[in-house]
N, C-alpha and C. Protein backbone atom coordinates (compact mmCIF):
# COMPACT_ATOMS: atom_id res chain seq x y z
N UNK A 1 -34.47 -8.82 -42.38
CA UNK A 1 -34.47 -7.78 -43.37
C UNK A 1 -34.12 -6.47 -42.68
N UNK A 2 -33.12 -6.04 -43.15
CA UNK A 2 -32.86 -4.45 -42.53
C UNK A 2 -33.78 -3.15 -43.04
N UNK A 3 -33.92 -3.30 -44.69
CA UNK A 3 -34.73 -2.62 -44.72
C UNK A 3 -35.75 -2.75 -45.78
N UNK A 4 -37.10 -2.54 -45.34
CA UNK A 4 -37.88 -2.98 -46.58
C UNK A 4 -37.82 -2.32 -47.80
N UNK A 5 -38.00 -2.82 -49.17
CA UNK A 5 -37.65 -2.40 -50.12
C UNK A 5 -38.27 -0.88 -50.84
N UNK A 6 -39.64 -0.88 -49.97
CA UNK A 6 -40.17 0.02 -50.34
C UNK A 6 -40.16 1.72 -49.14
N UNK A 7 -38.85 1.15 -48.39
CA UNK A 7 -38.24 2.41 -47.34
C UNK A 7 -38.36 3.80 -48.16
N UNK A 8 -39.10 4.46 -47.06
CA UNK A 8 -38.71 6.04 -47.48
C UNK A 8 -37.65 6.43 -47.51
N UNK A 9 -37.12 6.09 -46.13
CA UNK A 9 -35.65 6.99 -45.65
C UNK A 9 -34.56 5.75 -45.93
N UNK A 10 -34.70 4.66 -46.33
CA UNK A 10 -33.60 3.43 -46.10
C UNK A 10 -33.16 2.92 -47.20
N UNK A 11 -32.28 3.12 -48.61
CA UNK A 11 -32.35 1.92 -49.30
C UNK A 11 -31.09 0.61 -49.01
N UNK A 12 -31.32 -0.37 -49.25
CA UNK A 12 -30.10 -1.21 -49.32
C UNK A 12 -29.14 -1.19 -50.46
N UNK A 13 -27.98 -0.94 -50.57
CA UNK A 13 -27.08 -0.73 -51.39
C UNK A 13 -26.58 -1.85 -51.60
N UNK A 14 -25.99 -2.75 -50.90
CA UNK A 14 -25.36 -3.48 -51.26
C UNK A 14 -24.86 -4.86 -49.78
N UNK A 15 -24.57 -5.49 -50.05
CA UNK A 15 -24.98 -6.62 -49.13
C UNK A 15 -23.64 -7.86 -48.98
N UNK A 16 -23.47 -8.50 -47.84
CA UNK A 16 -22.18 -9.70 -48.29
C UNK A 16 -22.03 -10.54 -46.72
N UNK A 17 -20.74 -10.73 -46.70
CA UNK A 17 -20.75 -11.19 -45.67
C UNK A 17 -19.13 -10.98 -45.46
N UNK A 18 -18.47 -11.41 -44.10
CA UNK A 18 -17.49 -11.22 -43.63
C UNK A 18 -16.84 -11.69 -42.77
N UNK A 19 -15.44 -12.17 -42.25
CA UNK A 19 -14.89 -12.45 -41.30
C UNK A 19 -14.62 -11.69 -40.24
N UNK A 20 -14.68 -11.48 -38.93
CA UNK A 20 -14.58 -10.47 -37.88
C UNK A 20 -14.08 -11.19 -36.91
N UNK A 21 -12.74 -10.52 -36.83
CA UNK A 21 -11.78 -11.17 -35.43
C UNK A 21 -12.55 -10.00 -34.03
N UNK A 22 -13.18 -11.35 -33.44
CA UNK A 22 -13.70 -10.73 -32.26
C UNK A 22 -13.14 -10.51 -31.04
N UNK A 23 -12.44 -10.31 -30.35
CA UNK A 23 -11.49 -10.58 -29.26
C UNK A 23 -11.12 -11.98 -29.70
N UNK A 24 -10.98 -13.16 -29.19
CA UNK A 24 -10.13 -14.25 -28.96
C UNK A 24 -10.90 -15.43 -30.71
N UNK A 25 -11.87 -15.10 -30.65
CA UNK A 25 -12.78 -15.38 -31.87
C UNK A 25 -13.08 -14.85 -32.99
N UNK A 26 -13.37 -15.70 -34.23
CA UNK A 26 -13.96 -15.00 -35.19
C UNK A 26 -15.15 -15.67 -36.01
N UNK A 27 -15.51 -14.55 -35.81
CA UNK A 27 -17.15 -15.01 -36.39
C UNK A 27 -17.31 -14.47 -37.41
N UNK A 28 -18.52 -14.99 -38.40
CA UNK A 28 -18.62 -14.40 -39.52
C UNK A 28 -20.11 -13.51 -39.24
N UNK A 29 -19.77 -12.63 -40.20
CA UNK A 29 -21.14 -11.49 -39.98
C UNK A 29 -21.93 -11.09 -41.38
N UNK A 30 -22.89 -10.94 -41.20
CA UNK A 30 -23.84 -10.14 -42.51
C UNK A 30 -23.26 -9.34 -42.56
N UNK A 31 -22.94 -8.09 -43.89
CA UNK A 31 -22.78 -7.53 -43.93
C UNK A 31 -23.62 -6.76 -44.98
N UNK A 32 -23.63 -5.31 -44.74
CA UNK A 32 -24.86 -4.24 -45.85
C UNK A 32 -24.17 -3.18 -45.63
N UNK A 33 -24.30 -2.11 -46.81
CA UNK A 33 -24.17 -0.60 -46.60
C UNK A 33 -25.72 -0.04 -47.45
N UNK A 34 -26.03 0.65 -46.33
CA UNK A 34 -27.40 1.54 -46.50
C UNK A 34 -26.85 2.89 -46.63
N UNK A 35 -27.84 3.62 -47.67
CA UNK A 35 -27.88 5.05 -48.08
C UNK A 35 -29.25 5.25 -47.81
N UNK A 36 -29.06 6.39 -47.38
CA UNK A 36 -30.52 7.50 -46.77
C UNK A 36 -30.85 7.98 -48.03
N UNK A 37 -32.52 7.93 -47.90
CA UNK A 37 -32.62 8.90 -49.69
C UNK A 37 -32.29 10.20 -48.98
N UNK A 38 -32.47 10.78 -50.32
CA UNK A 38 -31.67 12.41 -50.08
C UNK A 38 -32.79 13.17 -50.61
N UNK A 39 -33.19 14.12 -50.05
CA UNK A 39 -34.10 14.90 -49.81
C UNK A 39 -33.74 16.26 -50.81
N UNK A 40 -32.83 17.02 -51.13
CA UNK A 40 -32.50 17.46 -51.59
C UNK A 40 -31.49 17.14 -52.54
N UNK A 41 -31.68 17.88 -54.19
CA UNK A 41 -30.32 17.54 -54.79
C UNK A 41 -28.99 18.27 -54.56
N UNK A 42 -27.81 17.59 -55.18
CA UNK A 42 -27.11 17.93 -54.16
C UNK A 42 -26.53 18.20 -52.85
N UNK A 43 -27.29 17.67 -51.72
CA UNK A 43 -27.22 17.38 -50.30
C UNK A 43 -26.61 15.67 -50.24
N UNK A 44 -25.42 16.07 -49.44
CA UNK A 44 -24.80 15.05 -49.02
C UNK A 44 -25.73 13.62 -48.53
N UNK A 45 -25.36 12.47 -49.53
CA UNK A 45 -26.12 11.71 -48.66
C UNK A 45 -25.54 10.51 -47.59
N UNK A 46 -26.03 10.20 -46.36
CA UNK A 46 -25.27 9.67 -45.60
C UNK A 46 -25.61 8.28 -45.92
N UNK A 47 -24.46 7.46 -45.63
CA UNK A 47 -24.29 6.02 -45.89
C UNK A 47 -23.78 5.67 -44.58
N UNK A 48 -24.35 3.89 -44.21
CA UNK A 48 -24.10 3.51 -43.11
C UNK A 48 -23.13 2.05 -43.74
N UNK A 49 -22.07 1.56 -42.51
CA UNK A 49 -22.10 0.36 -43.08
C UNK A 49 -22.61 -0.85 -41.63
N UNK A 50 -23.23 -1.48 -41.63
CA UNK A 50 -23.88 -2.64 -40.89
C UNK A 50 -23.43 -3.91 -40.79
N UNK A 51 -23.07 -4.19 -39.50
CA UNK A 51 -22.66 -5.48 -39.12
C UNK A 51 -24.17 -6.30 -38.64
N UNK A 52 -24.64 -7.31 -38.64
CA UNK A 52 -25.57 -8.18 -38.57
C UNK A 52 -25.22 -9.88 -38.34
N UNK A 53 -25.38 -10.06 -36.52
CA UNK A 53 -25.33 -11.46 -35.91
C UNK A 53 -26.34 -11.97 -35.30
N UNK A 54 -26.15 -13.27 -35.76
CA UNK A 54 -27.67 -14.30 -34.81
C UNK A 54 -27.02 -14.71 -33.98
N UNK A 55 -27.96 -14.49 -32.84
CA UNK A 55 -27.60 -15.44 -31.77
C UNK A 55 -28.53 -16.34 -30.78
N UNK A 56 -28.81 -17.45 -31.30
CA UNK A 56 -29.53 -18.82 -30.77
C UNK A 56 -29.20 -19.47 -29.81
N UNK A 57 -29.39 -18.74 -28.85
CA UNK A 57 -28.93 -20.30 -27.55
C UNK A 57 -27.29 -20.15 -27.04
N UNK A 58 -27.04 -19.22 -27.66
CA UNK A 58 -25.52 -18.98 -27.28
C UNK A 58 -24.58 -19.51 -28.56
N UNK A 59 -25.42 -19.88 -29.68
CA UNK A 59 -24.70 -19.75 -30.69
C UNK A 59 -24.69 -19.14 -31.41
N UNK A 60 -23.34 -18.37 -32.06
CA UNK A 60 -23.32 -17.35 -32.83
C UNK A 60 -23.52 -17.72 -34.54
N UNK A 61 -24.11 -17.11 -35.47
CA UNK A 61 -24.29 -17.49 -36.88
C UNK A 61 -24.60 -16.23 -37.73
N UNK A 62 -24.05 -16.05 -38.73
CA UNK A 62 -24.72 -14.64 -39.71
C UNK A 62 -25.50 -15.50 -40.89
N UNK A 63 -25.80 -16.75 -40.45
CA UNK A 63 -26.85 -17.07 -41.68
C UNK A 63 -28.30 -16.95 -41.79
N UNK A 64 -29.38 -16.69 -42.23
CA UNK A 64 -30.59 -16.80 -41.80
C UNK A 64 -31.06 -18.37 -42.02
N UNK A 65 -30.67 -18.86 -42.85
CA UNK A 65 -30.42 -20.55 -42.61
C UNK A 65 -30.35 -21.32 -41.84
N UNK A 66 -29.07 -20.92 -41.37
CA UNK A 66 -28.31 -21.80 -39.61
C UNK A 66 -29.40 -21.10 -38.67
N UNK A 67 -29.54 -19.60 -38.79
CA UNK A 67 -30.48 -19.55 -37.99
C UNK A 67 -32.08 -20.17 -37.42
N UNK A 68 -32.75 -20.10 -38.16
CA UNK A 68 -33.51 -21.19 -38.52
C UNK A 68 -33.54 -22.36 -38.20
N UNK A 69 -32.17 -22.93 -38.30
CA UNK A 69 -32.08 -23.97 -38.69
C UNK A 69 -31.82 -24.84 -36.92
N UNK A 70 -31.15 -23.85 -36.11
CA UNK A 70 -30.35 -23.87 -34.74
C UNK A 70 -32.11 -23.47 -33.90
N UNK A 71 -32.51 -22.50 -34.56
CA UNK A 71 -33.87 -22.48 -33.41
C UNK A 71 -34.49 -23.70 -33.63
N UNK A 72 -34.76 -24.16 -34.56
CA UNK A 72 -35.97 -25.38 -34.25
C UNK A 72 -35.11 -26.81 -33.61
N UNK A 73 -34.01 -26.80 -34.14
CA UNK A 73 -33.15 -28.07 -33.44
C UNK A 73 -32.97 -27.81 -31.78
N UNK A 74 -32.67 -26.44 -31.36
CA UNK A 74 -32.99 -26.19 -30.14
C UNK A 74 -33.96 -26.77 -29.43
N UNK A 75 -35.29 -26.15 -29.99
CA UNK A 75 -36.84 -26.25 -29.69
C UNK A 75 -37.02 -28.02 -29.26
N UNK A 76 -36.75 -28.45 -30.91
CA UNK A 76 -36.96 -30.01 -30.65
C UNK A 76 -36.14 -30.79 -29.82
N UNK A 77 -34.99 -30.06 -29.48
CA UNK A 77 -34.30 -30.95 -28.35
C UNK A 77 -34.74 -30.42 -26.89
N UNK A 78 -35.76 -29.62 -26.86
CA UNK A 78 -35.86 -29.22 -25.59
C UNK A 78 -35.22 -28.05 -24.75
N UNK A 79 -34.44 -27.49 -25.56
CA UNK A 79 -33.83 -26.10 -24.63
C UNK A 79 -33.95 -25.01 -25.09
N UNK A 80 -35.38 -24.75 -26.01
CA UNK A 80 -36.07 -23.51 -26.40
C UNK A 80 -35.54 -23.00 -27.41
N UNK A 81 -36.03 -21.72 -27.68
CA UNK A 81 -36.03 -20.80 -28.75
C UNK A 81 -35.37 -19.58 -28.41
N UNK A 82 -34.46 -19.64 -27.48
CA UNK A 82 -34.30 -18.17 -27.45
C UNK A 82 -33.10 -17.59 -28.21
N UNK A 83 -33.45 -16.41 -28.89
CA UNK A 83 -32.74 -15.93 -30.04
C UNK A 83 -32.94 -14.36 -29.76
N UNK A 84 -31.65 -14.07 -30.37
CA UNK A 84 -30.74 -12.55 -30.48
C UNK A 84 -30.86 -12.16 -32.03
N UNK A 85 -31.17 -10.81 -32.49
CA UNK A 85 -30.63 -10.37 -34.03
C UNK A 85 -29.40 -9.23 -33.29
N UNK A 86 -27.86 -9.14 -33.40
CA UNK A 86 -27.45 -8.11 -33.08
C UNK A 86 -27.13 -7.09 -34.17
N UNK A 87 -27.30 -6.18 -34.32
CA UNK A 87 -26.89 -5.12 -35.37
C UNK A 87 -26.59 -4.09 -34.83
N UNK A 88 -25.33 -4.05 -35.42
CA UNK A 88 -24.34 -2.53 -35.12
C UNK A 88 -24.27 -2.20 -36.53
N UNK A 89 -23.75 -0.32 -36.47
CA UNK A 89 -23.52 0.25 -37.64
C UNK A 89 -22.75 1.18 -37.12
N UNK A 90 -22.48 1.73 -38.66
CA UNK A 90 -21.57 2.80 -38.23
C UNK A 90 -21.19 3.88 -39.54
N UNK A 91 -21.30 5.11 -39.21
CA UNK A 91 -20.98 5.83 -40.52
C UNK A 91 -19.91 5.45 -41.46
N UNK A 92 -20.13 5.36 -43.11
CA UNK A 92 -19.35 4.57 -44.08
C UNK A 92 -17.74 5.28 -44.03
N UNK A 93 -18.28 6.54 -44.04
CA UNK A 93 -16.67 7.69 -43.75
C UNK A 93 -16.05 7.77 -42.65
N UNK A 94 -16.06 6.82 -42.02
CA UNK A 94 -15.20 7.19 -40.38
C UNK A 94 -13.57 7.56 -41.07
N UNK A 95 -12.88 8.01 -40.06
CA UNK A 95 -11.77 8.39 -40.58
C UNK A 95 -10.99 7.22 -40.94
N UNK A 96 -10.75 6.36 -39.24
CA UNK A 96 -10.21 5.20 -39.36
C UNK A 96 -10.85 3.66 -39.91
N UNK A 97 -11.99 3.69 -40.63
CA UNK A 97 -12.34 3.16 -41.71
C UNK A 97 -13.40 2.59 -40.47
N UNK A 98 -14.94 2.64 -41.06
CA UNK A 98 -16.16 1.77 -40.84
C UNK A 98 -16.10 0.07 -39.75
N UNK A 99 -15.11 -0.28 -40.55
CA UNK A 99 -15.25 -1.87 -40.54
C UNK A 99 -14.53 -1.82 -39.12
N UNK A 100 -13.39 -1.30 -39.33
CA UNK A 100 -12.05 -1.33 -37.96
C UNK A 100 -12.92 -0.87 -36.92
N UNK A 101 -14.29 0.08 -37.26
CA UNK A 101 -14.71 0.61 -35.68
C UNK A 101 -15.90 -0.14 -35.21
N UNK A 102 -16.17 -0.78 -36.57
CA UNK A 102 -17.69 -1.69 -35.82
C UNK A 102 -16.79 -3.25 -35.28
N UNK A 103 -15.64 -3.54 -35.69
CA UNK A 103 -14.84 -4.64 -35.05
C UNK A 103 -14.29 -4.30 -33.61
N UNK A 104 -13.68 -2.93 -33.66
CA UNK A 104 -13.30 -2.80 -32.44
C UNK A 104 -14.25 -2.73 -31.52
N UNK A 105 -15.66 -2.45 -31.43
CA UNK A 105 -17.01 -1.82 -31.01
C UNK A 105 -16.81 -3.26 -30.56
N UNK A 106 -17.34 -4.44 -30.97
CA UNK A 106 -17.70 -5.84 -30.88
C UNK A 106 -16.88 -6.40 -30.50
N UNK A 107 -15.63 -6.28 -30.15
CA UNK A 107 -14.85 -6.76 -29.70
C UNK A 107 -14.91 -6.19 -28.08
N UNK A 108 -14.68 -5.18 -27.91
CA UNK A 108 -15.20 -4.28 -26.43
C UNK A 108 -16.14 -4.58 -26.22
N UNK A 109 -17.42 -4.81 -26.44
CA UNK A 109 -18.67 -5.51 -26.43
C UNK A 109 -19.36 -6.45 -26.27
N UNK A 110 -18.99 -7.48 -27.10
CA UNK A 110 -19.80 -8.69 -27.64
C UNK A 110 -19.73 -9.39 -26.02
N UNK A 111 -18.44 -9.36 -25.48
CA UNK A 111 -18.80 -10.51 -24.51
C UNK A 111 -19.67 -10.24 -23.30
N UNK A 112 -19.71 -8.66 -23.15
CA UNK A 112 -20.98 -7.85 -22.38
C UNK A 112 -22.68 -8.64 -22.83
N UNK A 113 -22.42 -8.58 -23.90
CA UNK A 113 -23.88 -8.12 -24.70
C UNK A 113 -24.16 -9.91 -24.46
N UNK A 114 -23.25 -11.38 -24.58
CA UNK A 114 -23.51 -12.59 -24.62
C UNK A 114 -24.10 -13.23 -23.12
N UNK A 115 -23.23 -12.30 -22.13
CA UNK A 115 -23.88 -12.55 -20.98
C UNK A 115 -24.83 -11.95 -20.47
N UNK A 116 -25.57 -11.02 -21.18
CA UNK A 116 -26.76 -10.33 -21.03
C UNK A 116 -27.74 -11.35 -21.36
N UNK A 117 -27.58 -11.39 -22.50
CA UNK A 117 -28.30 -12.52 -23.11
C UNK A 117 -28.47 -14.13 -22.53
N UNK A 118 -27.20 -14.22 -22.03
CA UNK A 118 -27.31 -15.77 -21.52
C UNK A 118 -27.97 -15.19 -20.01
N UNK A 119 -27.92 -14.04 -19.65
CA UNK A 119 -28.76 -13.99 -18.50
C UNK A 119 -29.92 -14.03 -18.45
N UNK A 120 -30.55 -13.41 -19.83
CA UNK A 120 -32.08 -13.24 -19.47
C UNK A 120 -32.05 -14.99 -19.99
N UNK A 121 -31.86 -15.21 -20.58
CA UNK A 121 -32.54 -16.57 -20.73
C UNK A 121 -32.42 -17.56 -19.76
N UNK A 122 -31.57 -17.79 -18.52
CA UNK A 122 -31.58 -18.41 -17.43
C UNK A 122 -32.28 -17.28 -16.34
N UNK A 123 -33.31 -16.43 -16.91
CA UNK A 123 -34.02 -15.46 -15.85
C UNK A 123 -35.46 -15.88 -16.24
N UNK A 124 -35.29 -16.67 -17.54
CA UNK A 124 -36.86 -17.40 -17.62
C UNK A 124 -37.79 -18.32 -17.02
């Protein structure tokens, strides 16, 4: 859950999912755009849009299902539980559009962030 329903500062707007060419891969991702309540009327309110990935064991999934579903098959086969939520965002108004900068972000990224991960878990 990104944000609980009863957020001061967070609501969820709207929600989906998506294809994202990751460098050489593509994975599919959660997707949400959150609006900040607005404190004042008339004051600009800022909107985010949010990319959201699981990652189990070195497998990637945007389902909470598969997720679920990959930790306990892990578990019961013996090679644990270890699990990632990654979430990036990014302001809804970028010039060169939201989506293009949280793809390009993850693409420069992701394979940093997988061997981090596959490190700590062979650091257990």
């Amino acid at each position: 859950m990104l944000v609980r329903s009863k957020d001061p500062n967070w609501s969820q707007v709207a929600s989906g999912s998506r294809e994202a060419q990751i460098g050489s891969r593509r994975l599919a991702v959660r997707t949400a755009e959150l609006r900040a309540a607005s404190l004042a009327s008339g004051a600009t309110v800022e909107r985010l849009v949010v990319w959201q990935i699981y990652w189990i064991n070195g497998t990637f999934t945007a389902s909470d299902y598969l997720a679920k579903a990959y930790s306990a098959w892990f578990r019961l086969t013996g090679r644990g539980d270890d699990s990632a939520v990654i979430v990036v965002y990014a302001a809804k108004d970028q010039i060169d559009g939201s989506e293009a900068l949280l793809q390009s972000f993850l693409s420069d990224n992701l394979p940093a962030i997988e061997a981090l991960l596959a490190q700590t878990r062979q650091s257990r």
